[in-house]
N, C-alpha and C. Protein backbone atom coordinates (compact mmCIF):
# COMPACT_ATOMS: atom_id res chain seq x y z
N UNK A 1 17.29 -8.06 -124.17
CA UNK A 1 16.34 -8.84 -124.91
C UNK A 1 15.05 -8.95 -124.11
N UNK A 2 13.54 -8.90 -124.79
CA UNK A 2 12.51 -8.85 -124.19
C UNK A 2 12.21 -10.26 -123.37
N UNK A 3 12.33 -11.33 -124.07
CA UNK A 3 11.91 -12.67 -123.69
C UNK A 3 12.86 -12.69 -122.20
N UNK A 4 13.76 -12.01 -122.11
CA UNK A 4 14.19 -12.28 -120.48
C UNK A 4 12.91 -12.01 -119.88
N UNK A 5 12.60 -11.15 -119.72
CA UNK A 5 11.56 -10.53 -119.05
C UNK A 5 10.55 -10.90 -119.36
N UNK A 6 9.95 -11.61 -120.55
CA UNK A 6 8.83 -12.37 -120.06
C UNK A 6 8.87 -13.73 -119.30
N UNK A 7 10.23 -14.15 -119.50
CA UNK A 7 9.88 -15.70 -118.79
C UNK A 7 10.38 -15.29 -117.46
N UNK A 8 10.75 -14.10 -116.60
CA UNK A 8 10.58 -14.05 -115.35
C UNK A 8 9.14 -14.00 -115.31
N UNK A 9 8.47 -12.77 -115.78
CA UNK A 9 7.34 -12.78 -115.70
C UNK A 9 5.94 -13.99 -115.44
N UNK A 10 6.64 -14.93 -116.65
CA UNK A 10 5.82 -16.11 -116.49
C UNK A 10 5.97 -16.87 -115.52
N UNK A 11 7.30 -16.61 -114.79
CA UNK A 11 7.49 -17.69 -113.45
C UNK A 11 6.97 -17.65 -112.40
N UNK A 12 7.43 -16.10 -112.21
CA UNK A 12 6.83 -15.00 -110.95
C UNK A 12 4.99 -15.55 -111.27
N UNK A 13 4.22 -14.93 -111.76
CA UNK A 13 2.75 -14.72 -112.33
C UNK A 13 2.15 -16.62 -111.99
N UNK A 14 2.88 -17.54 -112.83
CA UNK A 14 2.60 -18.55 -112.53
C UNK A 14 2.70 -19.62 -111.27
N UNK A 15 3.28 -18.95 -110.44
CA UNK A 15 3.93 -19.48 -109.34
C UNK A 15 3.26 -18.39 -108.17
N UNK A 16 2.88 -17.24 -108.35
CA UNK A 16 1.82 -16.63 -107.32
C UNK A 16 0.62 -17.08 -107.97
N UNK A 17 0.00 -17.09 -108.84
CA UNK A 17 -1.34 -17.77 -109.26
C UNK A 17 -1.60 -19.37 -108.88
N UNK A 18 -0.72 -19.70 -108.80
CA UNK A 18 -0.73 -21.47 -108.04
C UNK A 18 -0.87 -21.08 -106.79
N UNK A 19 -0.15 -20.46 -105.80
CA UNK A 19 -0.09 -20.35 -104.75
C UNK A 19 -0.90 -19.32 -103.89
N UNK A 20 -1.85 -18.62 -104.71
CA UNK A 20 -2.47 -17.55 -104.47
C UNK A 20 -3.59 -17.46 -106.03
N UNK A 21 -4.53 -18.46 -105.78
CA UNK A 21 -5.75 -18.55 -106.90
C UNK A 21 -6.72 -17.48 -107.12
N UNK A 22 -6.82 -17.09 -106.01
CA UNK A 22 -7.95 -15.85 -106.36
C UNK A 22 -7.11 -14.43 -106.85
N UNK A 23 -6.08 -14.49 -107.38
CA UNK A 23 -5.43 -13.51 -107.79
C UNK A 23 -6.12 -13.96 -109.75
N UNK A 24 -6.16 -14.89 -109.77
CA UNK A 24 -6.59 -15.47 -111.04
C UNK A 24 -7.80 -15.23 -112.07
N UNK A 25 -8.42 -15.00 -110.72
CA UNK A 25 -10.12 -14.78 -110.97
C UNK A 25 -10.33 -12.67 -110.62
N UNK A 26 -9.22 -12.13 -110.68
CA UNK A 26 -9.46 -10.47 -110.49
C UNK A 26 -9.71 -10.18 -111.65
N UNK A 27 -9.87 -9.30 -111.87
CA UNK A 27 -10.20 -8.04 -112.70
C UNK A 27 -8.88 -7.93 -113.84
N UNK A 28 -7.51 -8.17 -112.76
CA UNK A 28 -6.15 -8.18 -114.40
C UNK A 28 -6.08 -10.16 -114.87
N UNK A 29 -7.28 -10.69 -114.59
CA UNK A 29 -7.11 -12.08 -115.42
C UNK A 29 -6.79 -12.01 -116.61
N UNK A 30 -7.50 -10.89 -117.60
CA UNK A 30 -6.53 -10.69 -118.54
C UNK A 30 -4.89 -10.72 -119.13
N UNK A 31 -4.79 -9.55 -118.21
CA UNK A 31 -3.28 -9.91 -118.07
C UNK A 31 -2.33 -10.63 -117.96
N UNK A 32 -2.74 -11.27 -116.48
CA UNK A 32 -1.80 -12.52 -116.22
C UNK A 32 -2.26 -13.49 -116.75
N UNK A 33 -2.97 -14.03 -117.53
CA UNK A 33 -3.45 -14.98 -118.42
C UNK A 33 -2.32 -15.04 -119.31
N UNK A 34 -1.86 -14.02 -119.92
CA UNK A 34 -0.59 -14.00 -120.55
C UNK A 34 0.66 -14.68 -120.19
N UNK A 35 0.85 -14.62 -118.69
CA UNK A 35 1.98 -15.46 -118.19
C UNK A 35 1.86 -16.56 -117.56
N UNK A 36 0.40 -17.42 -117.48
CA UNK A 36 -0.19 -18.24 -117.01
C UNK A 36 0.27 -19.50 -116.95
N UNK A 37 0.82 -20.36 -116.14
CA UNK A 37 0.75 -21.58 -116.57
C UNK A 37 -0.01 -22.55 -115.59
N UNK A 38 -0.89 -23.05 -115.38
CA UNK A 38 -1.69 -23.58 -114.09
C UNK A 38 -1.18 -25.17 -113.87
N UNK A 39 -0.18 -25.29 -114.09
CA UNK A 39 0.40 -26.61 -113.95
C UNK A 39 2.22 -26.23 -113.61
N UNK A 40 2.33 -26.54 -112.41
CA UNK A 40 3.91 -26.30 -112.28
C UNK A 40 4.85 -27.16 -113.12
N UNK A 41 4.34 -28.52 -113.38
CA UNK A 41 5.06 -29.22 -114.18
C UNK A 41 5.45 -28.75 -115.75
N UNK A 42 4.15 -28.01 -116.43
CA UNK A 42 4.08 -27.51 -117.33
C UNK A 42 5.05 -26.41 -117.60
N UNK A 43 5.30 -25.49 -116.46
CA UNK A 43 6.22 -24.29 -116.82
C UNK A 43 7.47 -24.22 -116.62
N UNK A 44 7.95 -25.50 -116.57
CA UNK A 44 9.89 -25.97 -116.34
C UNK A 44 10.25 -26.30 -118.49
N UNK A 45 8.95 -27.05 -119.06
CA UNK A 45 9.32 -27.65 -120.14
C UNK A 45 9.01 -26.29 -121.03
N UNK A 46 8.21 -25.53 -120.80
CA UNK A 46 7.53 -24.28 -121.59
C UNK A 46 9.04 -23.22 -121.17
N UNK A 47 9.44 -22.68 -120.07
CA UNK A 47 10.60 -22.06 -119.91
C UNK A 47 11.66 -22.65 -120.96
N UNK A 48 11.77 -23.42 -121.00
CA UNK A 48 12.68 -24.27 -121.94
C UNK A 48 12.51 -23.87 -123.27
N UNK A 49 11.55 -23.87 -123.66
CA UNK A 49 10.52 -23.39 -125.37
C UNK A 49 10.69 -22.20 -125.70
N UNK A 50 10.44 -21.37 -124.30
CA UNK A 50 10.63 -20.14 -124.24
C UNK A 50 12.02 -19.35 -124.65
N UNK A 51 12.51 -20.34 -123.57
CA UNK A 51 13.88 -19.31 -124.05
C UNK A 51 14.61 -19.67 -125.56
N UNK A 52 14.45 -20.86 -126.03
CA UNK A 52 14.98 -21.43 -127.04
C UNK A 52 14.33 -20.76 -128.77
N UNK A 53 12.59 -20.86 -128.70
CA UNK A 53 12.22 -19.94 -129.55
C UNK A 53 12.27 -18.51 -129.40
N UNK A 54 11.61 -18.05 -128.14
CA UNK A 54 11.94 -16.69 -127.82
C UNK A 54 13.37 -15.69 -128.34
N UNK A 55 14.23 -16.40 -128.13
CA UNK A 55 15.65 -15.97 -128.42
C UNK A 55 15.57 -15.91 -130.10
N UNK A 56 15.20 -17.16 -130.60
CA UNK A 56 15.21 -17.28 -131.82
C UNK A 56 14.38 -16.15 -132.58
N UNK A 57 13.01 -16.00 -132.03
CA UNK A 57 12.26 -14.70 -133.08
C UNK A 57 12.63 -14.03 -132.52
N UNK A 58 13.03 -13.34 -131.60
CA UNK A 58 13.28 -11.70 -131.51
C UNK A 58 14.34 -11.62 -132.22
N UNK A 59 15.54 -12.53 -132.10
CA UNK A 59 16.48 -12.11 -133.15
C UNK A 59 16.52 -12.01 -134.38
N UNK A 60 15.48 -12.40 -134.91
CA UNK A 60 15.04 -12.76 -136.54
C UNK A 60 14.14 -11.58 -136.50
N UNK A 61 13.61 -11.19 -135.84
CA UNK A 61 12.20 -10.25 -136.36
C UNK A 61 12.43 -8.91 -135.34
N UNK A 62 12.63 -9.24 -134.18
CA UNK A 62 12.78 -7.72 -133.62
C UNK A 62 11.74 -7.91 -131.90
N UNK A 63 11.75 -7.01 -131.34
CA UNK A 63 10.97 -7.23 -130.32
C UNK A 63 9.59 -6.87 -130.08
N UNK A 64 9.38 -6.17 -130.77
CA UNK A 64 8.06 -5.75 -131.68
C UNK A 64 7.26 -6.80 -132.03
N UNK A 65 8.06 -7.29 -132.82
CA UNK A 65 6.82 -8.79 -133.54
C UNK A 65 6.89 -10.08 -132.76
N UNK A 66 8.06 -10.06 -131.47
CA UNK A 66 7.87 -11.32 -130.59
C UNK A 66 6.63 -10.84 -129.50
N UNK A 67 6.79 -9.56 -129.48
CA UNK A 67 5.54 -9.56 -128.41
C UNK A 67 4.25 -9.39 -128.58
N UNK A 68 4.06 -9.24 -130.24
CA UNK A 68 3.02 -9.49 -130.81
C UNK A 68 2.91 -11.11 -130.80
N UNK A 69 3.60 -11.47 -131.00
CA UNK A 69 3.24 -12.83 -131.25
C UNK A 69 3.55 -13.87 -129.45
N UNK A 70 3.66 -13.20 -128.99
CA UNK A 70 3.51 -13.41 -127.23
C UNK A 70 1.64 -12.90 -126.68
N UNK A 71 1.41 -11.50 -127.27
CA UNK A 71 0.68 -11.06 -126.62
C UNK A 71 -0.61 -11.91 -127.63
N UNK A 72 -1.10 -11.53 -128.86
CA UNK A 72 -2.33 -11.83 -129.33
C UNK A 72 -2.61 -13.39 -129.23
N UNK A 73 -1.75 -14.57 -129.55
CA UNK A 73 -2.66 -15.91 -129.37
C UNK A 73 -3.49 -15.89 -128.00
N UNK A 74 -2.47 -15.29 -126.97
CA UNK A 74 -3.29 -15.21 -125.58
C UNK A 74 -4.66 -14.37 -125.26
N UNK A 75 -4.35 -12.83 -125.76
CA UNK A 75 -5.40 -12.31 -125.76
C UNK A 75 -6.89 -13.08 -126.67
N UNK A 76 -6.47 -13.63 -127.40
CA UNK A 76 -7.72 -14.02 -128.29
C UNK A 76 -7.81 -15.41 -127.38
N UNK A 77 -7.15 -15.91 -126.84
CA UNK A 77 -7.79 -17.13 -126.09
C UNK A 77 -8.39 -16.82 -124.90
N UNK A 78 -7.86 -15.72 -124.03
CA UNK A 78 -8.68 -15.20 -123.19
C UNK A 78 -10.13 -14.30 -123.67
N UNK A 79 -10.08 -14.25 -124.33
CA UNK A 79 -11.22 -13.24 -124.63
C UNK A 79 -12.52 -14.49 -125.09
N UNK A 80 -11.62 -15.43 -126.09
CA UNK A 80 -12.84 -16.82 -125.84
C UNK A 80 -13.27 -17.30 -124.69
N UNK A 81 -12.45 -17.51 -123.96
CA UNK A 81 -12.76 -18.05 -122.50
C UNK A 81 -13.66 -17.46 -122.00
N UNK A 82 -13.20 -15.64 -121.89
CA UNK A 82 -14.61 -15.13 -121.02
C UNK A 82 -15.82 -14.66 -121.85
N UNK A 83 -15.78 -15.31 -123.16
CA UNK A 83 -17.18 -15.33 -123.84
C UNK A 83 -17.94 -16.28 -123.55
N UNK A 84 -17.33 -17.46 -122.98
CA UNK A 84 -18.15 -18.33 -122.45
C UNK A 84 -18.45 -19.49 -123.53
N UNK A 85 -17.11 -19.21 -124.36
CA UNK A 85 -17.20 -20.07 -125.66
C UNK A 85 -16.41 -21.87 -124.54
N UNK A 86 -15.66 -21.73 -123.76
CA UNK A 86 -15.28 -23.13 -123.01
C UNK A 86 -13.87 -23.36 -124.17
N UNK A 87 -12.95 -22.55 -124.57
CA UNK A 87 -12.32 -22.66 -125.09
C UNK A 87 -10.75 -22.14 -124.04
N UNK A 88 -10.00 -22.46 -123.43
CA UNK A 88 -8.97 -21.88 -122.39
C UNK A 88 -8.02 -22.17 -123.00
N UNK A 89 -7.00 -20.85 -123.25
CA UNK A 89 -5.73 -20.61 -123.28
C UNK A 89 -5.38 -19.89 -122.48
N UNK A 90 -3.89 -20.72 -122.26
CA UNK A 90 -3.03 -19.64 -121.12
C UNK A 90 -1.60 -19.09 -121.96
N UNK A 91 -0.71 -18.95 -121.30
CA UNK A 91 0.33 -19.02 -122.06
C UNK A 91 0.70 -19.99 -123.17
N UNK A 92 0.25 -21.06 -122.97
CA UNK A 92 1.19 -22.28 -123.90
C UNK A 92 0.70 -21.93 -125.47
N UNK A 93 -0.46 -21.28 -125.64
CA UNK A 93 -0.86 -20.51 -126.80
C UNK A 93 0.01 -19.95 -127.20
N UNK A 94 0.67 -18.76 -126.43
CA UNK A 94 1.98 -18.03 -126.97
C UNK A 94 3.21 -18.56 -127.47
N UNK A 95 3.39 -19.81 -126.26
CA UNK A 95 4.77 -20.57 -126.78
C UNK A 95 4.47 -21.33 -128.28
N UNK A 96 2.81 -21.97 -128.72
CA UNK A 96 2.63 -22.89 -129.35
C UNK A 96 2.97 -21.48 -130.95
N UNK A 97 2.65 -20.27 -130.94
CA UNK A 97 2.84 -19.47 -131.68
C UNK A 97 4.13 -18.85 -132.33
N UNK A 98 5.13 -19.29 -131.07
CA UNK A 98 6.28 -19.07 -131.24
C UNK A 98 6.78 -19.93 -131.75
N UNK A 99 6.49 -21.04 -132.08
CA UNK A 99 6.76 -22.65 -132.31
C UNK A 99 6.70 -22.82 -134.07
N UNK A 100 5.49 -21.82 -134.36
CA UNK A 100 5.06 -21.78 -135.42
C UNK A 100 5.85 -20.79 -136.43
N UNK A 101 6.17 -19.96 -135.93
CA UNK A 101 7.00 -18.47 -136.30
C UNK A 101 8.51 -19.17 -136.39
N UNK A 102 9.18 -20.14 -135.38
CA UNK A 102 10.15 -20.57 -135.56
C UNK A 102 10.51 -21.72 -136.78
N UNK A 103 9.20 -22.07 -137.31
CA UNK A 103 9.39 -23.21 -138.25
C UNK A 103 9.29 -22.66 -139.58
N UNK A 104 8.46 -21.44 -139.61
CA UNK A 104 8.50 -20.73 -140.42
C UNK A 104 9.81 -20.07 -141.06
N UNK A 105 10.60 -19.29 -139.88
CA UNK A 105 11.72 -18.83 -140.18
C UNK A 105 12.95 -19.75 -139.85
N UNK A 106 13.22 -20.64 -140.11
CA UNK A 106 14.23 -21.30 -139.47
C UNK A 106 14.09 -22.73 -138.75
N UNK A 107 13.09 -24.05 -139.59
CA UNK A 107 12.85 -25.00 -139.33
C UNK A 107 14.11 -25.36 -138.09
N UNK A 108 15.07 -25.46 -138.65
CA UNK A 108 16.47 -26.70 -137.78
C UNK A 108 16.80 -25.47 -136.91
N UNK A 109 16.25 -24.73 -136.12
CA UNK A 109 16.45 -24.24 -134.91
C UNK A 109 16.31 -25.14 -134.04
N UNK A 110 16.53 -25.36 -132.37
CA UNK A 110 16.01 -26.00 -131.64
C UNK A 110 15.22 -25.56 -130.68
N UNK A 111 14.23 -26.81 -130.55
CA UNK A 111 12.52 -26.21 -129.86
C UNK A 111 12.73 -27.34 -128.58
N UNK A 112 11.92 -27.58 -128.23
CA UNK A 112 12.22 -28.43 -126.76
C UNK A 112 10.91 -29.27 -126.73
N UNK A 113 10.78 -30.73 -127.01
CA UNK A 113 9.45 -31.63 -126.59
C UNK A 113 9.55 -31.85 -125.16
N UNK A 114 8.99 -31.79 -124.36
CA UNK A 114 9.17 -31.48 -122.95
C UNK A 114 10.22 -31.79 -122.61
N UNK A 115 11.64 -32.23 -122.17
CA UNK A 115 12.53 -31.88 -121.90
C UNK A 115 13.85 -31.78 -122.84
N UNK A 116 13.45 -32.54 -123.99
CA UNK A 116 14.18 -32.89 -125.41
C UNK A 116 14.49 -31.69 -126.16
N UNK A 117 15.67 -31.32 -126.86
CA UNK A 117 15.98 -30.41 -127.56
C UNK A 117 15.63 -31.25 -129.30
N UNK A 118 14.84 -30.86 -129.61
CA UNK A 118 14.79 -31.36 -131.08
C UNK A 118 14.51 -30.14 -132.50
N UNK A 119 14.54 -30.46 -133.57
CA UNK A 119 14.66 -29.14 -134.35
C UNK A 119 13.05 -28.96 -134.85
N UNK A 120 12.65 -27.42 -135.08
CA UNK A 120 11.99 -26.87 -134.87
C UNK A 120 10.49 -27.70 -135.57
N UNK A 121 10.90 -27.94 -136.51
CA UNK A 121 10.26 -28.72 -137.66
C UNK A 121 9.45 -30.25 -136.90
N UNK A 122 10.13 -30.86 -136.24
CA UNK A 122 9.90 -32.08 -135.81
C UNK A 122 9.52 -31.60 -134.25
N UNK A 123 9.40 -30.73 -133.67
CA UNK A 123 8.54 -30.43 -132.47
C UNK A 123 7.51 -30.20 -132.65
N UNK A 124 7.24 -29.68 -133.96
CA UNK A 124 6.10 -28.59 -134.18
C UNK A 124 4.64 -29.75 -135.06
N UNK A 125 5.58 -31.12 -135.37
CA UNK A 125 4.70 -32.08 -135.85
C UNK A 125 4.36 -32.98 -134.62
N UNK A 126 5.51 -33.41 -133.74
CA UNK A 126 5.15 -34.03 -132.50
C UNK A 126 3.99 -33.49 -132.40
N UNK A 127 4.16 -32.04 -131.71
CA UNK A 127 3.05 -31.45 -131.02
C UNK A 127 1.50 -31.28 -131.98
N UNK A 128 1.74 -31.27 -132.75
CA UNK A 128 0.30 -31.33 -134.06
C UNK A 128 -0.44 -32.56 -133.77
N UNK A 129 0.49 -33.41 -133.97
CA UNK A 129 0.15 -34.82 -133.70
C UNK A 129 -0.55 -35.12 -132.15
N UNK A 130 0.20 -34.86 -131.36
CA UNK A 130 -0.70 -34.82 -129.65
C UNK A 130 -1.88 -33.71 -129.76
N UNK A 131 -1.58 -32.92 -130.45
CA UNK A 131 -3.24 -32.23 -129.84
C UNK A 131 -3.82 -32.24 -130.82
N UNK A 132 -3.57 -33.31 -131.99
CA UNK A 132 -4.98 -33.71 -132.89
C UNK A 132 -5.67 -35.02 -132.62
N UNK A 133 -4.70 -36.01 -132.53
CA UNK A 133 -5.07 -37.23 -131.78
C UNK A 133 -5.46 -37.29 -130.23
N UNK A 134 -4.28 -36.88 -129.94
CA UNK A 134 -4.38 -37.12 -128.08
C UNK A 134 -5.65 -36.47 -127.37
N UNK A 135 -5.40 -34.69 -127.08
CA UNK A 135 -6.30 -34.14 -126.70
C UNK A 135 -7.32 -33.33 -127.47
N UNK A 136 -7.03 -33.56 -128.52
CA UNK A 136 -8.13 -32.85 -129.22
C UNK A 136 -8.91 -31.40 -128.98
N UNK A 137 -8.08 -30.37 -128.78
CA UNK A 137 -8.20 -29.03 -128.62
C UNK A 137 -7.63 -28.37 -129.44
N UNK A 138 -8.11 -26.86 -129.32
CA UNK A 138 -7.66 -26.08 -129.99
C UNK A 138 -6.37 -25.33 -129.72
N UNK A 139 -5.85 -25.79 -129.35
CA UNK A 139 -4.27 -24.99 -129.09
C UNK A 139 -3.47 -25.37 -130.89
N UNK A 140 -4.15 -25.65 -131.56
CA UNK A 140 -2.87 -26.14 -132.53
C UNK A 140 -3.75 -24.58 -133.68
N UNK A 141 -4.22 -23.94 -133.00
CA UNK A 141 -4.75 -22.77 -133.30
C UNK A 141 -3.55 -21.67 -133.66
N UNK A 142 -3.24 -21.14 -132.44
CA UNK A 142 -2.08 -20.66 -132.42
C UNK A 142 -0.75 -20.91 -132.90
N UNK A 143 -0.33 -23.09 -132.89
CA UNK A 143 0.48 -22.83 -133.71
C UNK A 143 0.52 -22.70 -135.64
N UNK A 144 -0.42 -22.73 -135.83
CA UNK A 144 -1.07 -21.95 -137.44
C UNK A 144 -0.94 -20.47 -137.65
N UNK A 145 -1.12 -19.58 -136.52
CA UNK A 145 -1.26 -18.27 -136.62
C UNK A 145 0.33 -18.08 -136.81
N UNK A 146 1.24 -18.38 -135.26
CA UNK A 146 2.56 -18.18 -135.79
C UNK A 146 3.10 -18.91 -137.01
N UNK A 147 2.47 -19.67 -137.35
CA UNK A 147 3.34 -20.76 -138.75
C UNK A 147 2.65 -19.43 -139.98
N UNK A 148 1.53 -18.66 -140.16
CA UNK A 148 1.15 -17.76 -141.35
C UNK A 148 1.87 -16.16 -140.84
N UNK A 149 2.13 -16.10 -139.56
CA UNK A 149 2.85 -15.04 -139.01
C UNK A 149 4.63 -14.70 -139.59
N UNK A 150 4.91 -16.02 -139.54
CA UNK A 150 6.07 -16.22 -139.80
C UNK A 150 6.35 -16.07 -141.20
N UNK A 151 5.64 -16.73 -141.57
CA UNK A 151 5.92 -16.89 -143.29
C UNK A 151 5.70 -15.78 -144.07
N UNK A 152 4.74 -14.70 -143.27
CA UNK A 152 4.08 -13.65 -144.00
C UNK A 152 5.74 -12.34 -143.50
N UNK A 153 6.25 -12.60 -142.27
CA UNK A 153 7.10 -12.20 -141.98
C UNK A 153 8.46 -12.21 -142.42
N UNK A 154 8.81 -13.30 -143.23
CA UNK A 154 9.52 -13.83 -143.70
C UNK A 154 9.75 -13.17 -145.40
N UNK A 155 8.56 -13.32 -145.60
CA UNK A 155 8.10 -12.69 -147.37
C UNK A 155 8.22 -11.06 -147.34
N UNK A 156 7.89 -9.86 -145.95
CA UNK A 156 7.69 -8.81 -146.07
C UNK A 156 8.51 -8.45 -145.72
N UNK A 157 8.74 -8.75 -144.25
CA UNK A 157 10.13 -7.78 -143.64
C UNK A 157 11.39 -8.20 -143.93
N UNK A 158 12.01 -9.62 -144.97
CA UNK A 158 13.34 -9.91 -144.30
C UNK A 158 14.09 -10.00 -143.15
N UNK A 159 13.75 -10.75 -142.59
CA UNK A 159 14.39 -11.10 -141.26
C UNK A 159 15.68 -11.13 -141.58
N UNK A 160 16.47 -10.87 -140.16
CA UNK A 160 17.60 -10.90 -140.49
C UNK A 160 18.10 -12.51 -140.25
N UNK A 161 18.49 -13.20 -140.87
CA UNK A 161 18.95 -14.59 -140.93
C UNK A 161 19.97 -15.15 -140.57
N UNK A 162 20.49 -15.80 -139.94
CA UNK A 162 21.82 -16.79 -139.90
C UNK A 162 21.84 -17.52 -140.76
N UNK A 163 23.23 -18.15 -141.42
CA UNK A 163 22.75 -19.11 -142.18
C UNK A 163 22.83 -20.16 -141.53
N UNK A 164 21.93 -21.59 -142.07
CA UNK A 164 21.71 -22.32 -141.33
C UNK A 164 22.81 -23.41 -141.26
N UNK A 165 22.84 -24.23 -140.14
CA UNK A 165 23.93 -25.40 -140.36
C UNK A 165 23.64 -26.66 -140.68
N UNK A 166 24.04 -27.40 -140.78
CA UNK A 166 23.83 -28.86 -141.12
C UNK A 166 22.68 -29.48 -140.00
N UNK A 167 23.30 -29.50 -139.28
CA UNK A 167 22.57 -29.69 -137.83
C UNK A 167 22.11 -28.40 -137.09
N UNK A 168 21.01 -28.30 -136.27
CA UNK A 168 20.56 -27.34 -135.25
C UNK A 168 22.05 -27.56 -134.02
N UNK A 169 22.37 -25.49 -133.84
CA UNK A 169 23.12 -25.69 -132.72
C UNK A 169 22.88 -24.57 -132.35
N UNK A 170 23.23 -24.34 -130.86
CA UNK A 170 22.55 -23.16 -130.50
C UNK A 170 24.18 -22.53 -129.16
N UNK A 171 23.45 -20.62 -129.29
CA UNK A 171 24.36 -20.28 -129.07
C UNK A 171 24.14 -19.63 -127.62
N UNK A 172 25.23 -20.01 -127.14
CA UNK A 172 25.00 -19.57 -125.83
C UNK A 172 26.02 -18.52 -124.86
């Protein structure tokens, strides 16, 4: 499965970029912008998101459309950033996309409010709710793209589906 390998990626990348900043500011900022998290606290609750949606769309859609939907919220937030628009995304763009794709396909999955397992549906409003009131940014950007990603995914390709249970449970 791909999402193994990105959330090493994001650990490794985020954890030499803390500890080694001017790796941040090179020439592949692009890149590792993708696995970014500039807050260590931030990338214990996002690993969590990660693996929980991650698992969830690739198995529904394929690995193809998780790393589309890994790679573009980021690229388009990096590419604002170095327009000089003052708009910064790092990774949590990707997770917030995956968030969106998961509610789409499969509301009562479980998503993670920073350390809380809750179903997909009711993370995805928590989090609407904090970054419309609270901080007032654009990260709830991305989770719109995966929420029309999903749905459009949902209508074209047939995902392959579980059926759902009463309650969110997850398999391990």
């Amino acid at each position: 499965m791909l999402y193994h390998y990105v959330l090493a990626l994001v650990f490794l990348i985020s954890i030499a970029g803390t500890m080694f900043p001017f790796l941040m500011e090179s020439p592949l900022s692009l890149f590792t912008s993708l696995f970014f998290f500039s807050n260590l606290f931030a990338l214990f609750p996002a690993a969590l998101g990660l693996f929980f949606l991650g698992r969830g769309v690739e198995t529904r859609l394929g690995s193809q459309h998780f790393l589309l939907l890994w790679i573009l919220p980021s690229l388009i937030g990096s590419s604002l950033q170095a327009s000089g628009s003052g708009f910064a995304f790092d990774a949590s763009a990707s997770i917030m996309a995956l968030l969106g794709a998961t509610v789409a396909l499969s509301p009562m999955d479980l998503a993670v409010v920073e350390v809380y397992p809750v179903p997909a549906f009711v993370a995805a409003i928590v989090i609407l709710m904090i970054h419309v009131f609270v901080t007032q940014d654009l990260n709830i950007v991305p989770l719109l793209v995966g929420l029309a990603y999903g749905y459009v995914a949902l209508l074209t390709y047939h995902p392959t589906m579980p059926p759902q249970a009463p309650y969110p449970r997850t398999r391990f």
